[in-house]
N, C-alpha and C. Protein backbone atom coordinates (compact mmCIF):
# COMPACT_ATOMS: atom_id res chain seq x y z
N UNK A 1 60.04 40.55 139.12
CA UNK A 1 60.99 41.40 139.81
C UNK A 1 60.73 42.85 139.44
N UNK A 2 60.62 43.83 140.43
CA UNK A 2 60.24 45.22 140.05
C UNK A 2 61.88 45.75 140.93
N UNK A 3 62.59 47.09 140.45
CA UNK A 3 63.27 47.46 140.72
C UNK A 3 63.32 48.86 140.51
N UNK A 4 63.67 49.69 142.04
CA UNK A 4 63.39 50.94 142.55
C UNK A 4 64.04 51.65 142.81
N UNK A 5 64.33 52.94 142.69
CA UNK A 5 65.48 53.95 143.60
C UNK A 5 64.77 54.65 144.28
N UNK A 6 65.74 54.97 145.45
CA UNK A 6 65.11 55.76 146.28
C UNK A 6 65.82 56.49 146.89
N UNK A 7 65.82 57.90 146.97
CA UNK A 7 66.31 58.84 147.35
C UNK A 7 66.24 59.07 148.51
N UNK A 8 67.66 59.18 149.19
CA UNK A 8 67.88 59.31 150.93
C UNK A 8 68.49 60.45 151.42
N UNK A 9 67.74 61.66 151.98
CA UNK A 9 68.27 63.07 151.89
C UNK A 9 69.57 62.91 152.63
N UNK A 10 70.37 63.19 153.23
CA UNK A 10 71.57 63.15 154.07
C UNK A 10 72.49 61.47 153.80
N UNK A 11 72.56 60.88 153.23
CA UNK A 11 73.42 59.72 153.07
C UNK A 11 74.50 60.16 152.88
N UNK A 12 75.39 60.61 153.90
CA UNK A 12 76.28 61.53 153.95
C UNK A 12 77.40 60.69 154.06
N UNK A 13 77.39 59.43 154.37
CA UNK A 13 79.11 58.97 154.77
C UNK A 13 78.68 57.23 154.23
N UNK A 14 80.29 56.49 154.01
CA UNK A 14 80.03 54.84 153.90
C UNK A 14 78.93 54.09 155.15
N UNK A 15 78.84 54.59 156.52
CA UNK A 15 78.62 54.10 157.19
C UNK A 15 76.69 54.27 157.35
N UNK A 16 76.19 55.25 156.83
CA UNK A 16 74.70 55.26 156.36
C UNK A 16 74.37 54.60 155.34
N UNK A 17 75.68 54.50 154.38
CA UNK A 17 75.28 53.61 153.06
C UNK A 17 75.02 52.32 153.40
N UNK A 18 76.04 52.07 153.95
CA UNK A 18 75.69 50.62 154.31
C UNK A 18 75.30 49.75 155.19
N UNK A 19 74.55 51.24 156.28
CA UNK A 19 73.31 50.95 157.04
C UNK A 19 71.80 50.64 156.77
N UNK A 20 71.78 51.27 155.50
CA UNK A 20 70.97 51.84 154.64
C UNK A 20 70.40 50.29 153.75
N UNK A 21 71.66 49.62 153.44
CA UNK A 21 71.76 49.01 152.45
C UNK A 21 71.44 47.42 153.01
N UNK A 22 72.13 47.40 154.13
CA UNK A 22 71.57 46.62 155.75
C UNK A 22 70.28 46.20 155.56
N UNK A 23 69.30 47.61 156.01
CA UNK A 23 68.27 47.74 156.79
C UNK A 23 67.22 47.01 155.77
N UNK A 24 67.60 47.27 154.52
CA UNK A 24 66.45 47.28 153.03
C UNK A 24 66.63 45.39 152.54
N UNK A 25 68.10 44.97 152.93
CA UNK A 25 68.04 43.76 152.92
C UNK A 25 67.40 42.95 153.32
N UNK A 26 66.97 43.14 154.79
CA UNK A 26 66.41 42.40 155.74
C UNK A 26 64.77 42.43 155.47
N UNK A 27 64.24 43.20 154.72
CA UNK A 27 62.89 43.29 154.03
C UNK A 27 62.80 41.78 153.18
N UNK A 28 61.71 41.07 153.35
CA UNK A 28 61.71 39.74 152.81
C UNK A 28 61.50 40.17 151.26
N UNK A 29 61.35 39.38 150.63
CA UNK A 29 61.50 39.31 149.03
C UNK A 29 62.27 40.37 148.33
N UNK A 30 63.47 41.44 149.27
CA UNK A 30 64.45 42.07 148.27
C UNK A 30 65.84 41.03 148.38
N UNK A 31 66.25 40.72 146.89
CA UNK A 31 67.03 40.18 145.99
C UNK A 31 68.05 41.18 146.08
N UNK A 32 68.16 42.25 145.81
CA UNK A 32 69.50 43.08 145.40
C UNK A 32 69.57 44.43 145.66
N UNK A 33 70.48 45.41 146.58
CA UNK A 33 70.66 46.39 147.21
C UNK A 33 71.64 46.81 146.74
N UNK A 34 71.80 48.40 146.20
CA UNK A 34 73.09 48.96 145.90
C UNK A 34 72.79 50.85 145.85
N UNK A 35 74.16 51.16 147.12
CA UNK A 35 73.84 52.60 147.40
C UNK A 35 75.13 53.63 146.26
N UNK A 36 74.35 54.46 146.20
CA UNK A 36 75.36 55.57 145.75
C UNK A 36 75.35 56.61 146.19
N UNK A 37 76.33 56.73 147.31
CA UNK A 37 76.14 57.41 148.27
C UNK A 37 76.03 58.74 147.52
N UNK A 38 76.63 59.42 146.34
CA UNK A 38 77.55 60.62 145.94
C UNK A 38 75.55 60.76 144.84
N UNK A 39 75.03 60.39 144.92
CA UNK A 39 73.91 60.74 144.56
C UNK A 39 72.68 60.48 145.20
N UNK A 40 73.14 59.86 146.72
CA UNK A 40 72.46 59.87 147.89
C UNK A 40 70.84 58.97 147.54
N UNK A 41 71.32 57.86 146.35
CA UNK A 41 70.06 56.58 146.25
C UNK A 41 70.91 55.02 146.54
N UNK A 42 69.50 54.95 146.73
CA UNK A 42 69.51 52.77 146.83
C UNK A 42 68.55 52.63 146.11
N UNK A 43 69.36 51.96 145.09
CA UNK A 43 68.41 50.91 144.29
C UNK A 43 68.33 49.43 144.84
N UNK A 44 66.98 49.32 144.22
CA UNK A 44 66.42 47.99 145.03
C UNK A 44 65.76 46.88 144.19
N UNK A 45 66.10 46.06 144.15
CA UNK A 45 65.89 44.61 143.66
C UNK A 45 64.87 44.06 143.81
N UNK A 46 63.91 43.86 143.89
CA UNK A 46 62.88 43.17 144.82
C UNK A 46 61.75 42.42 144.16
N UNK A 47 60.99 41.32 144.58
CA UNK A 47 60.00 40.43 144.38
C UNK A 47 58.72 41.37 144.60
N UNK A 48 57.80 41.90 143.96
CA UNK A 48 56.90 42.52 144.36
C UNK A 48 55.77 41.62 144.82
N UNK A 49 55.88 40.42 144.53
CA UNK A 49 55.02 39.62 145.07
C UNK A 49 54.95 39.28 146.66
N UNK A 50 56.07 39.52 147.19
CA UNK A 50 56.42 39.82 148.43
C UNK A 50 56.98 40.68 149.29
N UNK A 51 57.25 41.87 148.50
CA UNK A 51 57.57 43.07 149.24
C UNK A 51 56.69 44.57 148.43
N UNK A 52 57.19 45.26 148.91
CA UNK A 52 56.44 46.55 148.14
C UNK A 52 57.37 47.63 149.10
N UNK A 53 57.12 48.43 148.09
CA UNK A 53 57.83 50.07 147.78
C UNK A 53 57.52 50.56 149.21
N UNK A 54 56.24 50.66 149.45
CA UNK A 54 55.62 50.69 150.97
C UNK A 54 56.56 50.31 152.00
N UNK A 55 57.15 49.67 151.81
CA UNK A 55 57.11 48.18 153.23
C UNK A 55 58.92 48.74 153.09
N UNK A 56 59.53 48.71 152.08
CA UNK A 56 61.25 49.26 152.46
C UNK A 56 61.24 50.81 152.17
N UNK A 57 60.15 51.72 152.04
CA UNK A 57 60.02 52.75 152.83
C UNK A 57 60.33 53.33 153.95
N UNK A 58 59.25 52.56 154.61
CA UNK A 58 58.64 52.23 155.89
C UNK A 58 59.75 51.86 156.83
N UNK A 59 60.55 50.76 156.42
CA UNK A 59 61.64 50.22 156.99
C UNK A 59 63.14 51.92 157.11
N UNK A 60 63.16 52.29 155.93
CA UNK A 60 64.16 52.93 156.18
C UNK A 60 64.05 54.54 156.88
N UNK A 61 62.78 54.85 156.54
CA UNK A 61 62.14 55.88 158.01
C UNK A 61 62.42 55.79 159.15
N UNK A 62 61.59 54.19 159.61
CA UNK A 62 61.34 54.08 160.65
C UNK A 62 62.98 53.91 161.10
N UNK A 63 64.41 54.18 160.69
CA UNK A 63 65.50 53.97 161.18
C UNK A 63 66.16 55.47 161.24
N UNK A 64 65.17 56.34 160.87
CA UNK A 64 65.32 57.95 160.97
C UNK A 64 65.60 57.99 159.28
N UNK A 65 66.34 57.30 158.31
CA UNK A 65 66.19 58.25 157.01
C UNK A 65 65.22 58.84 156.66
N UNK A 66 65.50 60.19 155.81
CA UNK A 66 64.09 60.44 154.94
C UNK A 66 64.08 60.45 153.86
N UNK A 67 63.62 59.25 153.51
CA UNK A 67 64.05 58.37 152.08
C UNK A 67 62.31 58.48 151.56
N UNK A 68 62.36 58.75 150.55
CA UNK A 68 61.41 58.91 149.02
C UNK A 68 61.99 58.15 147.89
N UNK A 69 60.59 57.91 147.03
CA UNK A 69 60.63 57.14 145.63
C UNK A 69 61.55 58.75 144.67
N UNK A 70 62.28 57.89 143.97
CA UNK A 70 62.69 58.68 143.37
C UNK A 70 62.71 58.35 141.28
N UNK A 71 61.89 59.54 140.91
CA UNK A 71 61.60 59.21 139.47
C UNK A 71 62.17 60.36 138.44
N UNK A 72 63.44 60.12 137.80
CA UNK A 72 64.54 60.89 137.04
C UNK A 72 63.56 61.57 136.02
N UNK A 73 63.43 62.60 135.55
CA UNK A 73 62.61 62.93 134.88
C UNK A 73 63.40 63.10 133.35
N UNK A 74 62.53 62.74 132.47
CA UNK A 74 63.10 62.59 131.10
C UNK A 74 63.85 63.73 130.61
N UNK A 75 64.71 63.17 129.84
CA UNK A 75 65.49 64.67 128.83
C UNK A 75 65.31 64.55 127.83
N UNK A 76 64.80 65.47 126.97
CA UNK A 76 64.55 66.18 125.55
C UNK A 76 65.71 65.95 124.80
N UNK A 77 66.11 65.30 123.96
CA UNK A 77 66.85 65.54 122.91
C UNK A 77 67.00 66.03 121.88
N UNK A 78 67.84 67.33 121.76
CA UNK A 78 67.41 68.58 120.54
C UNK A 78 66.96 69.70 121.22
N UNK A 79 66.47 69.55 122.53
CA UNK A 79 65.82 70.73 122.39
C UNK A 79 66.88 71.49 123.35
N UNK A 80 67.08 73.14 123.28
CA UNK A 80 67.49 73.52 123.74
C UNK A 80 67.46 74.77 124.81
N UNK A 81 67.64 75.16 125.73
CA UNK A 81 67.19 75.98 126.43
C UNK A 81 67.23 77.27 126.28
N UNK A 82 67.58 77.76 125.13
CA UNK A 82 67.76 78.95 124.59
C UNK A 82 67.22 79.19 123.44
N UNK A 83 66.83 78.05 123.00
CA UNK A 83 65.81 77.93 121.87
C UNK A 83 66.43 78.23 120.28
């Protein structure tokens, strides 16, 4: 099981979320879908043996989102921005 977020620029209301959340289901080998709208990702559940990052991309484009992999970038602990 590999599991993904993905960032959906405009997921602006319940009713994209859980269009959104719909569309990524219906992709064969995803297991588990969950949107947050108020940080505008879906994380995704999925069998990589039968789906790929590609393929519920692809799916949520091709429904007009413009949805990207999304990778949180680490935080420093201690360090401070003022030095």
């Amino acid at each position: 099981m590999k599991a993904v977020h993905i960032l959906i620029d405009g997921l602006r209301d319940d009713y994209e979320a859980v269009l959104a959340e719909m569309l990524v289901r219906f992709v064969e080998g995803v297991k588990d879908v969950a949107s947050i709208r108020s940080l505008h990702l879906v994380s995704v559940l999925f069998d990589e043996t039968v789906a790929s990052t590609t393929e519920i991309l692809r799916t949520l484009r091709s429904a007009g989102f413009s949805a990207k992999m999304y990778e949180p970038q680490p935080q420093l602990m201690g360090v401070s921005a003022l030095g």
